[in-house]
Protein backbone atom coordinates (compact mmCIF):
# COMPACT_ATOMS: atom_id res chain seq x y z
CA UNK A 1 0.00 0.00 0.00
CA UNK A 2 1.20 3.38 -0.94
CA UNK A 3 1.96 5.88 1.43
CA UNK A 4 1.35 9.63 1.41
CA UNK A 5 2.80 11.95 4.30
CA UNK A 6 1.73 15.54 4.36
CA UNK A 7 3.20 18.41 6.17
CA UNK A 8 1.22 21.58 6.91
CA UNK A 9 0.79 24.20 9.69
CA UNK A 10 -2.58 24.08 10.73
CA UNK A 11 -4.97 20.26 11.29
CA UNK A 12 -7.98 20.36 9.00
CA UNK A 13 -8.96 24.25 9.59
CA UNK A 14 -8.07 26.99 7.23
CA UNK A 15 -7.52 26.94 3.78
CA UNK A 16 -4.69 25.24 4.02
CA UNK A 17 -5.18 22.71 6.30
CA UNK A 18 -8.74 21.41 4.91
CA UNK A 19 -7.16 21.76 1.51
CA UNK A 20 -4.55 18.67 2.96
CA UNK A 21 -7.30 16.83 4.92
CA UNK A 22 -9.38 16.67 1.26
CA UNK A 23 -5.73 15.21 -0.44
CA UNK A 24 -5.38 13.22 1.90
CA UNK A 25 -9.38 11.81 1.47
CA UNK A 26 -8.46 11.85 -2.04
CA UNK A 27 -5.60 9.13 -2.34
CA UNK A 28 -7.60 7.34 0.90
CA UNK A 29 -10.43 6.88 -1.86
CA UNK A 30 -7.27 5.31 -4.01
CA UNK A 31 -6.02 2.57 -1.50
CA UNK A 32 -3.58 4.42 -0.12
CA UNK A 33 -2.26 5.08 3.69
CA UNK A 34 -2.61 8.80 4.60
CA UNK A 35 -0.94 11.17 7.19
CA UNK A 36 -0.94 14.52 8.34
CA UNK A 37 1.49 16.28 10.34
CA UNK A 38 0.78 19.89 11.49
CA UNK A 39 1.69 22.25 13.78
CA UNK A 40 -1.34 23.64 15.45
CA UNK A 41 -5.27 23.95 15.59
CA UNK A 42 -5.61 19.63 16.01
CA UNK A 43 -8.78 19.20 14.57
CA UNK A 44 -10.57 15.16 13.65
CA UNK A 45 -9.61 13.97 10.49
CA UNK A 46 -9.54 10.68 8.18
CA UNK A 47 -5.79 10.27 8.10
CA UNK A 48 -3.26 9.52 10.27
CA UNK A 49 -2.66 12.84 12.43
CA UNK A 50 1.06 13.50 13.45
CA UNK A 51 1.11 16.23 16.08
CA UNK A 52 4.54 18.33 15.75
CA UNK A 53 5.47 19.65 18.86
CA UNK A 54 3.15 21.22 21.39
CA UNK A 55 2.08 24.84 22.39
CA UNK A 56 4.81 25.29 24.34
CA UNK A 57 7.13 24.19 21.24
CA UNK A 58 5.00 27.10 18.83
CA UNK A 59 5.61 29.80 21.98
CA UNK A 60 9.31 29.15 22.28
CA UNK A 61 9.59 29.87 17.80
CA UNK A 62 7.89 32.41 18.31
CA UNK A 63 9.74 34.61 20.66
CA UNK A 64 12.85 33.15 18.66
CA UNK A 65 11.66 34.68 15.66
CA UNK A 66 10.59 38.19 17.48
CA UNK A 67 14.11 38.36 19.29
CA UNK A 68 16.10 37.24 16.62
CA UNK A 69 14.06 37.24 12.55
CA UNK A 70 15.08 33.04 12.62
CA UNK A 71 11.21 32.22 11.58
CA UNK A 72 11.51 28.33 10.48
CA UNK A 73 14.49 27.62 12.28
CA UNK A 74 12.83 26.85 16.07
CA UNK A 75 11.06 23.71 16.98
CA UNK A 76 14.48 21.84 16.54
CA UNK A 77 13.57 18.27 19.02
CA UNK A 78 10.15 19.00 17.49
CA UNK A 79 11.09 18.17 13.78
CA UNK A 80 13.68 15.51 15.16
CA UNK A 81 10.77 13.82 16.58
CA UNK A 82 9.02 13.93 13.42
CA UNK A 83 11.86 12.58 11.43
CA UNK A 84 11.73 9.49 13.72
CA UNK A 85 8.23 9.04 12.99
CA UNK A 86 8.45 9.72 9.53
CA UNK A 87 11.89 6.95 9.31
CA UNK A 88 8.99 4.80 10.53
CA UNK A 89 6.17 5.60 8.76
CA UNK A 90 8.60 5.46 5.19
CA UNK A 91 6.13 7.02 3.25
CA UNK A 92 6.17 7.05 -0.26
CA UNK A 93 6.13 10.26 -0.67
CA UNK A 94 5.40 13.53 1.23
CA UNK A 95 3.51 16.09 0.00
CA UNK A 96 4.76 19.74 1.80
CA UNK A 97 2.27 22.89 2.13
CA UNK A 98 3.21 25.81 4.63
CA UNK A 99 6.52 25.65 6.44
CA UNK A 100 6.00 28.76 8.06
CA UNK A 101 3.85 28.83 11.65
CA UNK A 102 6.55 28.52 14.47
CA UNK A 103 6.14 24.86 14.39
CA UNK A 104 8.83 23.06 12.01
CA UNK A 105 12.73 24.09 11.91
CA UNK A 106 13.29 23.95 7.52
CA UNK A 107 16.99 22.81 8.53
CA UNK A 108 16.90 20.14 9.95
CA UNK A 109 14.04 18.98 7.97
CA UNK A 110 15.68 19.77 4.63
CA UNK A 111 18.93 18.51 5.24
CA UNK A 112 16.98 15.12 5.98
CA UNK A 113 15.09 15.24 2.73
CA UNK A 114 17.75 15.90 0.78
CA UNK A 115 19.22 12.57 1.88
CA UNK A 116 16.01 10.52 2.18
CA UNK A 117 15.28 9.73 -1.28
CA UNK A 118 11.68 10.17 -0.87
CA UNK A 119 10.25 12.24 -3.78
CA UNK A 120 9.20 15.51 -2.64
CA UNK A 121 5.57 17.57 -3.34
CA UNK A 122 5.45 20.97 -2.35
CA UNK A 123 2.20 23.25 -2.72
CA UNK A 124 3.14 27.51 -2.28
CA UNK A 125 0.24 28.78 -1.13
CA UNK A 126 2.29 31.87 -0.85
CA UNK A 127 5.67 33.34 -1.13
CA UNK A 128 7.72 32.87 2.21
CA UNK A 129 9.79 30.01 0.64
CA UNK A 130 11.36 32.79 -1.90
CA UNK A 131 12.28 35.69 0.20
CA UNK A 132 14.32 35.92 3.51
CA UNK A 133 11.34 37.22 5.98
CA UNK A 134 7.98 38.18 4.66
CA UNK A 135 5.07 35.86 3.06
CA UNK A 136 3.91 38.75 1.04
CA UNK A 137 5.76 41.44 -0.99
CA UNK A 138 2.94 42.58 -3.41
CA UNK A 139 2.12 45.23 -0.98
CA UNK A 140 4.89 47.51 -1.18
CA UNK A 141 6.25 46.38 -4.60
CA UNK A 142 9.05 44.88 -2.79
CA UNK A 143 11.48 42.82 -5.56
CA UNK A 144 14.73 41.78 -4.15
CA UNK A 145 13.75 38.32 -3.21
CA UNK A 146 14.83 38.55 -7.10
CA UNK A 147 18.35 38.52 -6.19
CA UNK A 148 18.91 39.25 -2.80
CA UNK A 149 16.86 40.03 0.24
CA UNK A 150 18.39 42.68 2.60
CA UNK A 151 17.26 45.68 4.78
CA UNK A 152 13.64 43.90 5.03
CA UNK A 153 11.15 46.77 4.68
CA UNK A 154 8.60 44.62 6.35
CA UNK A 155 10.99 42.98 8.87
CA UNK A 156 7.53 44.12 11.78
CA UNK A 157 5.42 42.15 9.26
CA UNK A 158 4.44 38.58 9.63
CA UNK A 159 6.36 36.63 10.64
CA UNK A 160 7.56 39.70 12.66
CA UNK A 161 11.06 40.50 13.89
CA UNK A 162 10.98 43.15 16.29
CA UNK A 163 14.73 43.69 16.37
CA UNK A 164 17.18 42.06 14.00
CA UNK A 165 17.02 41.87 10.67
CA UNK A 166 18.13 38.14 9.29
CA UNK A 167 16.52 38.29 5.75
CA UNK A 168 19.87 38.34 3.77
CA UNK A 169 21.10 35.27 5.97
CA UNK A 170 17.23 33.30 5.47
CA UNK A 171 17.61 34.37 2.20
CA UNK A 172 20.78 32.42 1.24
CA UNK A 173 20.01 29.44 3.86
CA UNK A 174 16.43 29.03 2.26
CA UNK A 175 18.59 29.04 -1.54
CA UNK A 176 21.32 26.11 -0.53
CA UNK A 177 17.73 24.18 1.24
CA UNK A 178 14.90 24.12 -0.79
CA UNK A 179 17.20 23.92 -4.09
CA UNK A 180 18.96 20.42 -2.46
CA UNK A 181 16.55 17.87 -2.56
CA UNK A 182 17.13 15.80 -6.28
CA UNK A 183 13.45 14.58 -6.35
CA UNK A 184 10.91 17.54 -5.90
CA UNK A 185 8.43 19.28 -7.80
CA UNK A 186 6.61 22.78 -7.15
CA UNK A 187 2.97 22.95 -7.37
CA UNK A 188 1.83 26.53 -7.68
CA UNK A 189 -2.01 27.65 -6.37
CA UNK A 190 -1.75 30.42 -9.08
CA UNK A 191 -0.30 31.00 -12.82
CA UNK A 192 0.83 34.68 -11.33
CA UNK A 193 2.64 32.32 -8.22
CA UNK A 194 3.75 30.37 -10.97
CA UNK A 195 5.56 33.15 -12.68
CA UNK A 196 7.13 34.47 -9.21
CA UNK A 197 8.55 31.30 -9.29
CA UNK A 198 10.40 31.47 -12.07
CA UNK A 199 12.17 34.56 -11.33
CA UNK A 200 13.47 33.16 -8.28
CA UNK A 201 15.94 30.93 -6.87
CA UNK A 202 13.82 28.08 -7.44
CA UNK A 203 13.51 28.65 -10.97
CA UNK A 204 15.50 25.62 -12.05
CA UNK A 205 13.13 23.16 -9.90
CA UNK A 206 10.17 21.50 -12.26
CA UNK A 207 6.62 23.29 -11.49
CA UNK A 208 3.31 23.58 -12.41
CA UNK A 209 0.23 25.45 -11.02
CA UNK A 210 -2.87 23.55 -9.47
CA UNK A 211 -5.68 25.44 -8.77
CA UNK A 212 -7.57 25.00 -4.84
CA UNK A 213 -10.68 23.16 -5.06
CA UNK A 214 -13.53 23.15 -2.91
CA UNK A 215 -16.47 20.50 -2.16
CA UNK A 216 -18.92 22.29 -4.50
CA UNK A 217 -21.70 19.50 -3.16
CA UNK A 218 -21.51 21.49 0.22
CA UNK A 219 -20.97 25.14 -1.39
CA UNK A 220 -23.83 25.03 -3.67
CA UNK A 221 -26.88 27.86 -3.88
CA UNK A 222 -29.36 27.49 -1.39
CA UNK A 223 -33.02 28.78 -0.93
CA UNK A 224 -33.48 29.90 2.07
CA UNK A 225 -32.32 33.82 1.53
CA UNK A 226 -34.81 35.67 3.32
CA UNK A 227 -34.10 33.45 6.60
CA UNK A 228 -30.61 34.55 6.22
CA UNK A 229 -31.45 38.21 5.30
CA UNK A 230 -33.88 38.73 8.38
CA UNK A 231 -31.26 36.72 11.01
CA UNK A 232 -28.84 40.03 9.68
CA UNK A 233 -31.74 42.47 9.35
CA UNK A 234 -30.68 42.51 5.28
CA UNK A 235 -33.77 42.19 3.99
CA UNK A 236 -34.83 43.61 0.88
CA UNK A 237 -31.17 45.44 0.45
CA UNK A 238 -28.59 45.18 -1.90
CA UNK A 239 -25.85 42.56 0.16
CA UNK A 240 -22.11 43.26 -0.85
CA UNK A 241 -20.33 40.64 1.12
CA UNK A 242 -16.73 40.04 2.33
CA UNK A 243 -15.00 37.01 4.24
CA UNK A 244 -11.70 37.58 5.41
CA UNK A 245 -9.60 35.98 8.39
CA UNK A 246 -7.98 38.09 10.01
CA UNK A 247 -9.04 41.17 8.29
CA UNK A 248 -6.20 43.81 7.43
CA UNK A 249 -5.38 46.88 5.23
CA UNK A 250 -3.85 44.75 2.75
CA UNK A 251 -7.34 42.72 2.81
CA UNK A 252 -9.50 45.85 2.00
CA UNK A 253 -10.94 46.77 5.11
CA UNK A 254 -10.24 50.51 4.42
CA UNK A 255 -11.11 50.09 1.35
CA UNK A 256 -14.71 48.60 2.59
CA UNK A 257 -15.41 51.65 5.09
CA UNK A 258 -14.24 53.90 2.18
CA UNK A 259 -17.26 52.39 0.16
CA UNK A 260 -19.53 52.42 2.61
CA UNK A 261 -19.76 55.86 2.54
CA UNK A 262 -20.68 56.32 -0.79
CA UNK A 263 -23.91 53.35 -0.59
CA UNK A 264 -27.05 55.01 -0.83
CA UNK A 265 -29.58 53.67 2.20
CA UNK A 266 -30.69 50.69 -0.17
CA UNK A 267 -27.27 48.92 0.01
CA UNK A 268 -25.71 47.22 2.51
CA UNK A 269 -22.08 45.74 3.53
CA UNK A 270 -22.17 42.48 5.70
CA UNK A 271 -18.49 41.55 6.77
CA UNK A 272 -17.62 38.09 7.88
CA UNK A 273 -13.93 37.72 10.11
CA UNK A 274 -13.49 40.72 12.00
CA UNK A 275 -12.38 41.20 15.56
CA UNK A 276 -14.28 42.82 18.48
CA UNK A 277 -12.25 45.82 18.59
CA UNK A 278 -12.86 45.84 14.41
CA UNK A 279 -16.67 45.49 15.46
CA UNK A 280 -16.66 48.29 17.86
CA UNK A 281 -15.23 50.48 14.75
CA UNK A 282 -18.02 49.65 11.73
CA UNK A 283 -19.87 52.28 10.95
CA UNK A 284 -23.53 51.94 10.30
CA UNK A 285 -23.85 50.76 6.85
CA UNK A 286 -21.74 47.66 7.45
CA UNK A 287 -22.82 44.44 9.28
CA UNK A 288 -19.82 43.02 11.25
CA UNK A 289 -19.69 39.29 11.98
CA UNK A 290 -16.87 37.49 13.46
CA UNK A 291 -15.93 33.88 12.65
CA UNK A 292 -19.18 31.78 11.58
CA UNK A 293 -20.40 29.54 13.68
CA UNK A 294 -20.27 26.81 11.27
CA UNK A 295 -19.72 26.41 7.39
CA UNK A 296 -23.34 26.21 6.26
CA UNK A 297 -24.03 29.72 8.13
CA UNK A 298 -20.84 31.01 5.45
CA UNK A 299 -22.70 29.39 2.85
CA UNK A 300 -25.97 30.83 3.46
CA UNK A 301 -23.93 34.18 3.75
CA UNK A 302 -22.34 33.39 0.46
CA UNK A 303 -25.50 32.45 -1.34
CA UNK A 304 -27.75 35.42 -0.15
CA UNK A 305 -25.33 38.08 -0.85
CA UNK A 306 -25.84 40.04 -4.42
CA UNK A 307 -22.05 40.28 -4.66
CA UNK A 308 -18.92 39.53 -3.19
CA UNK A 309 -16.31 41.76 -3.19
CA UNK A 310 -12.55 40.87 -2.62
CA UNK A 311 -10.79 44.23 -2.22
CA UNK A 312 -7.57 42.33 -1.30
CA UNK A 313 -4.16 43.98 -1.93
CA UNK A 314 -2.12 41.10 -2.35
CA UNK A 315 -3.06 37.31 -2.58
CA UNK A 316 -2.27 34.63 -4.10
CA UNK A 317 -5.56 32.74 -5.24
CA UNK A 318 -8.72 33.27 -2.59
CA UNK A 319 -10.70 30.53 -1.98
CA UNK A 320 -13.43 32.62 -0.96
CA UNK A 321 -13.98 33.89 -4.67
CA UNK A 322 -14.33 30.22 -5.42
CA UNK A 323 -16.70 29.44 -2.58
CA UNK A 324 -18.59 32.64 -3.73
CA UNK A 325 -18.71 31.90 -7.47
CA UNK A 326 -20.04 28.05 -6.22
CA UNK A 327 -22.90 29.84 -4.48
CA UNK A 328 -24.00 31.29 -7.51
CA UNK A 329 -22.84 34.49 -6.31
CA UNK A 330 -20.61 36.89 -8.51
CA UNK A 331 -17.61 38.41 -7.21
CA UNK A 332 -15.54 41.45 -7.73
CA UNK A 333 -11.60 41.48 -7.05
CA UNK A 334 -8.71 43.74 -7.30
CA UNK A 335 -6.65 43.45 -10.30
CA UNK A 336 -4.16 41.49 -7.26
CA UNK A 337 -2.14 38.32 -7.96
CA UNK A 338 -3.78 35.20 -8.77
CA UNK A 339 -7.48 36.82 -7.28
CA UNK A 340 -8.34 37.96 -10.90
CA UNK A 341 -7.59 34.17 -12.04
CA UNK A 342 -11.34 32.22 -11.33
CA UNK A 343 -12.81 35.41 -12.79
CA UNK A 344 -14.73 35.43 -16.00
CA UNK A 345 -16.75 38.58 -17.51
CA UNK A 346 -19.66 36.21 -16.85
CA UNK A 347 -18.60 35.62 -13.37
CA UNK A 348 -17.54 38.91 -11.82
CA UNK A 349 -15.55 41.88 -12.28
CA UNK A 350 -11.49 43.08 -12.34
CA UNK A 351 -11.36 46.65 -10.68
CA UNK A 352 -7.97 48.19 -10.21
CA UNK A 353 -6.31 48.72 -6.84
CA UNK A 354 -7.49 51.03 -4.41
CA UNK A 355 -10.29 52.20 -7.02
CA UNK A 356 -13.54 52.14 -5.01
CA UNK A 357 -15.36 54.69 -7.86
CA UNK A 358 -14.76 51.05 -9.62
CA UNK A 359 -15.95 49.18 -7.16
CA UNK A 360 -19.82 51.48 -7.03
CA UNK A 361 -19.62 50.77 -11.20
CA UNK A 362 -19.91 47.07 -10.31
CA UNK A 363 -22.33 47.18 -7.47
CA UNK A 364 -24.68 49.78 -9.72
CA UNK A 365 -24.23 47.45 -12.84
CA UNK A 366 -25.21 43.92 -10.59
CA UNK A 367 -28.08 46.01 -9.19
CA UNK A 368 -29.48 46.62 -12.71
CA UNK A 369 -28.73 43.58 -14.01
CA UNK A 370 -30.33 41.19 -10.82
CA UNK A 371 -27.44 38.92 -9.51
CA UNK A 372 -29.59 35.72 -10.74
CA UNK A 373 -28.22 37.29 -14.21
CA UNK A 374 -24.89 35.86 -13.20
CA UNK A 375 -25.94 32.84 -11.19
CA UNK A 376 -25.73 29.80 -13.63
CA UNK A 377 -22.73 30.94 -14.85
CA UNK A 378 -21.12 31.48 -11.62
CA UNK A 379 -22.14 27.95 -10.81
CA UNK A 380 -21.01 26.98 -13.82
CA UNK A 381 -17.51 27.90 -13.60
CA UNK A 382 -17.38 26.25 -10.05
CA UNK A 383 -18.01 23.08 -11.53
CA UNK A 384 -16.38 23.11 -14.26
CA UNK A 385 -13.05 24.18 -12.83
CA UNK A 386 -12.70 23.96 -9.30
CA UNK A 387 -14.26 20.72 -7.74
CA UNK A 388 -11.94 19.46 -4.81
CA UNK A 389 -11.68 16.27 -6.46
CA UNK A 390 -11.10 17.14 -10.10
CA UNK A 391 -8.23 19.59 -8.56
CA UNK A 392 -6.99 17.01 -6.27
CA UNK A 393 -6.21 14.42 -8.86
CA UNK A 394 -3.57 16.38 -10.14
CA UNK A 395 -1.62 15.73 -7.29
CA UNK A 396 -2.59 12.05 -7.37
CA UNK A 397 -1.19 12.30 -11.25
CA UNK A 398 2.07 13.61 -9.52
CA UNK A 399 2.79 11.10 -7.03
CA UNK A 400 1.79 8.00 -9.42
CA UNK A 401 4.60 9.81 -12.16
CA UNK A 402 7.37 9.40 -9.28
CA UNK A 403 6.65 6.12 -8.17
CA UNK A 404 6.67 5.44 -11.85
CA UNK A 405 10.10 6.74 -12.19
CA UNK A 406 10.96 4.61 -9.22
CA UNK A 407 9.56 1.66 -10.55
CA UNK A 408 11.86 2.58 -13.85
CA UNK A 409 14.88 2.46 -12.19
């Protein structure tokens, strides 16, 4: 029986982390063995669930990487530990997603792989593994993970350094790492990832973009609207919805109280993420909501709303456009990353950064046209594009193309 072993920061929650529990599902459905190993947020699962380190373990990397910018290079008898269990285990092959969360040390880990022989899957949902601090660089514009990074202009930002700045030293150390294991292959979540990729120093390693999929027989239009509406005192308005977790700046949230002020008393903003203190600050023409209490209150959210709008700054490819657009619901996105990528003109909208005059155009145009305008093609392109299953078989392709190879040789 063929073994998969995933590694990712977070146990079936977030994007991320259900995005590994619905691989591993996947290749379960196949006859094969699955594991998970994460760092935090143990939630139940179908696999095998590896637990890397503790709390205490994620505390200790963290005040490492505040003290002195070594983000991924804590949690050293944490990722020892694993490597025993993986030596075990001997999967076939393992199958990385987020490295960063104060729970893994990429050193030790690394200089294991690259001596393993076990052929090596890793999924960027972002663009820590290029640079030598930050996740994100759209932002600012920031380019030197291009060459070299060095006098971090983001060295407070996730995962923040509050003194020292390390990035040309991560920088080089993450080079001579992720470039040393033989049998690896990139998968991308994004063409624009993609093409960061290639301009960087793991430009040389083979890659290939796989779009996120989502269970599209759970997140799926339903009927029951005005029971939603009322529960949010909605009702007969026009519902502009966002989802964010957390929300920042760089997700739009000025850019949402910007637009508020310009909806006339027939419109409506209902915001799904936020903090309390972020509650306490809304003013009246948005609806604040923290976390949902479960998914099918998001979906009833996602499937009562007239239009979602993703005023992100950077990103690399949102799920929540593809939950939206499986709702039936059509979404509007900054011209940002890999956002505008599940977008169709049948779908939803590209506005340019920062431009929330763009932003009323859509919301006036959706208002005239009736959202159901947009709804079977919305649904549509859901289907036909980004079912967990037909996304996750590109991964199974993958793995069955190196044990191939191994059987070759």
């Amino acid at each position: 029986m063929n073994k998969l072993l995933q590694i990712c920061a977070e146990g079936n929650i977030g994007s991320t982390g259900t995005i590994a529990e619905a691989i591993g599902e996947l290749v379960m459905q196949q006859g094969w063995e699955s594991y998970i190993a994460h760092g935090r947020f143990p939630r139940p699962s179908k696999s095998k669930i590896i637990r890397i380190g503790s709390d205490y373990d994620v505390l200790l990397h963290g005040i490492e990487t505040r003290l002195f910018d070594k983000h991924g290079l804590g949690s050293r008898k944490a990722t020892k530990v694993l490597i025993d269990r993986i030596q075990e285990i001997k999967p076939d092959i393992i199958h990385l997603h987020h490295l960063h969360g104060y729970y893994i040390n990429i050193e030790i880990l690394f200089n294991f792989l690259a001596n393993a022989s076990i052929p090596v899957v890793w999924t960027f949902h972002d663009c820590w593994t290029l640079t030598g601090h930050c996740a994100h660089f759209d932002f600012i514009g920031c380019d030197k993970w291009k060459t070299e990074c060095n006098h971090c202009p983001q060295k407070k930002e996730y995962p923040a350094s509050l003194f020292i700045d390390r990035s040309t030293k991560n920088y080089y150390l993450k080079k001579a790492l992720f470039t040393s294991v033989k049998k690896m292959e990139v998968v991308t979540v994004s063409y624009w990832l993609e093409n960061i990729v290639h301009d960087s120093f793991m430009a040389s390693i083979p890659i290939q973009t796989i779009h996120n999929g989502i269970d599209t027989s759970i997140f799926k239009p339903q009927k029951n609207h005005m029971v939603t509406r009322e529960k949010y005192s909605i009702n007969d308005r026009f519902m502009i919805l966002g989802v964010a977790s957390p929300w920042t700046n760089k997700k739009g949230l000025n850019d949402y109280i910007e637009l508020s002020k310009l909806l006339n008393e027939n419109e409506v903003i209902v915001l799904v993420g936020l903090n309390n203190n972020q509650l306490k600050q809304l003013p009246s023409k948005i609806i604040g909501l923290t976390r949902t209490e479960n998914r099918q209150e998001l979906i009833d959210l996602y499937s009562s709303a007239d239009l979602f709008v993703n005023p992100t700054w950077e990103d690399n490819f949102p799920t929540t456009n593809i939950e939206a657009l499986a709702c039936g619901t059509p979404v509007a996105t900054y011209n940002t990353g890999g956002s505008i990528e599940a977008i169709t003109p049948e779908t939803g909208f590209i506005v340019e950064k920062g431009s929330i005059n763009g932003l009323i155009k859509v919301i006036k145009e959706v208002n005239e046209k009736g959202k159901y305008s947009y709804t079977v093609a919305c649904r549509n392109r859901a289907l036909e594009n980004y079912t967990k299953d037909k996304q996750f078989l590109k991964y199974l392709d993958i793995y069955n193309s190196f044990l191939e190879e191994k059987t070759r040789i």
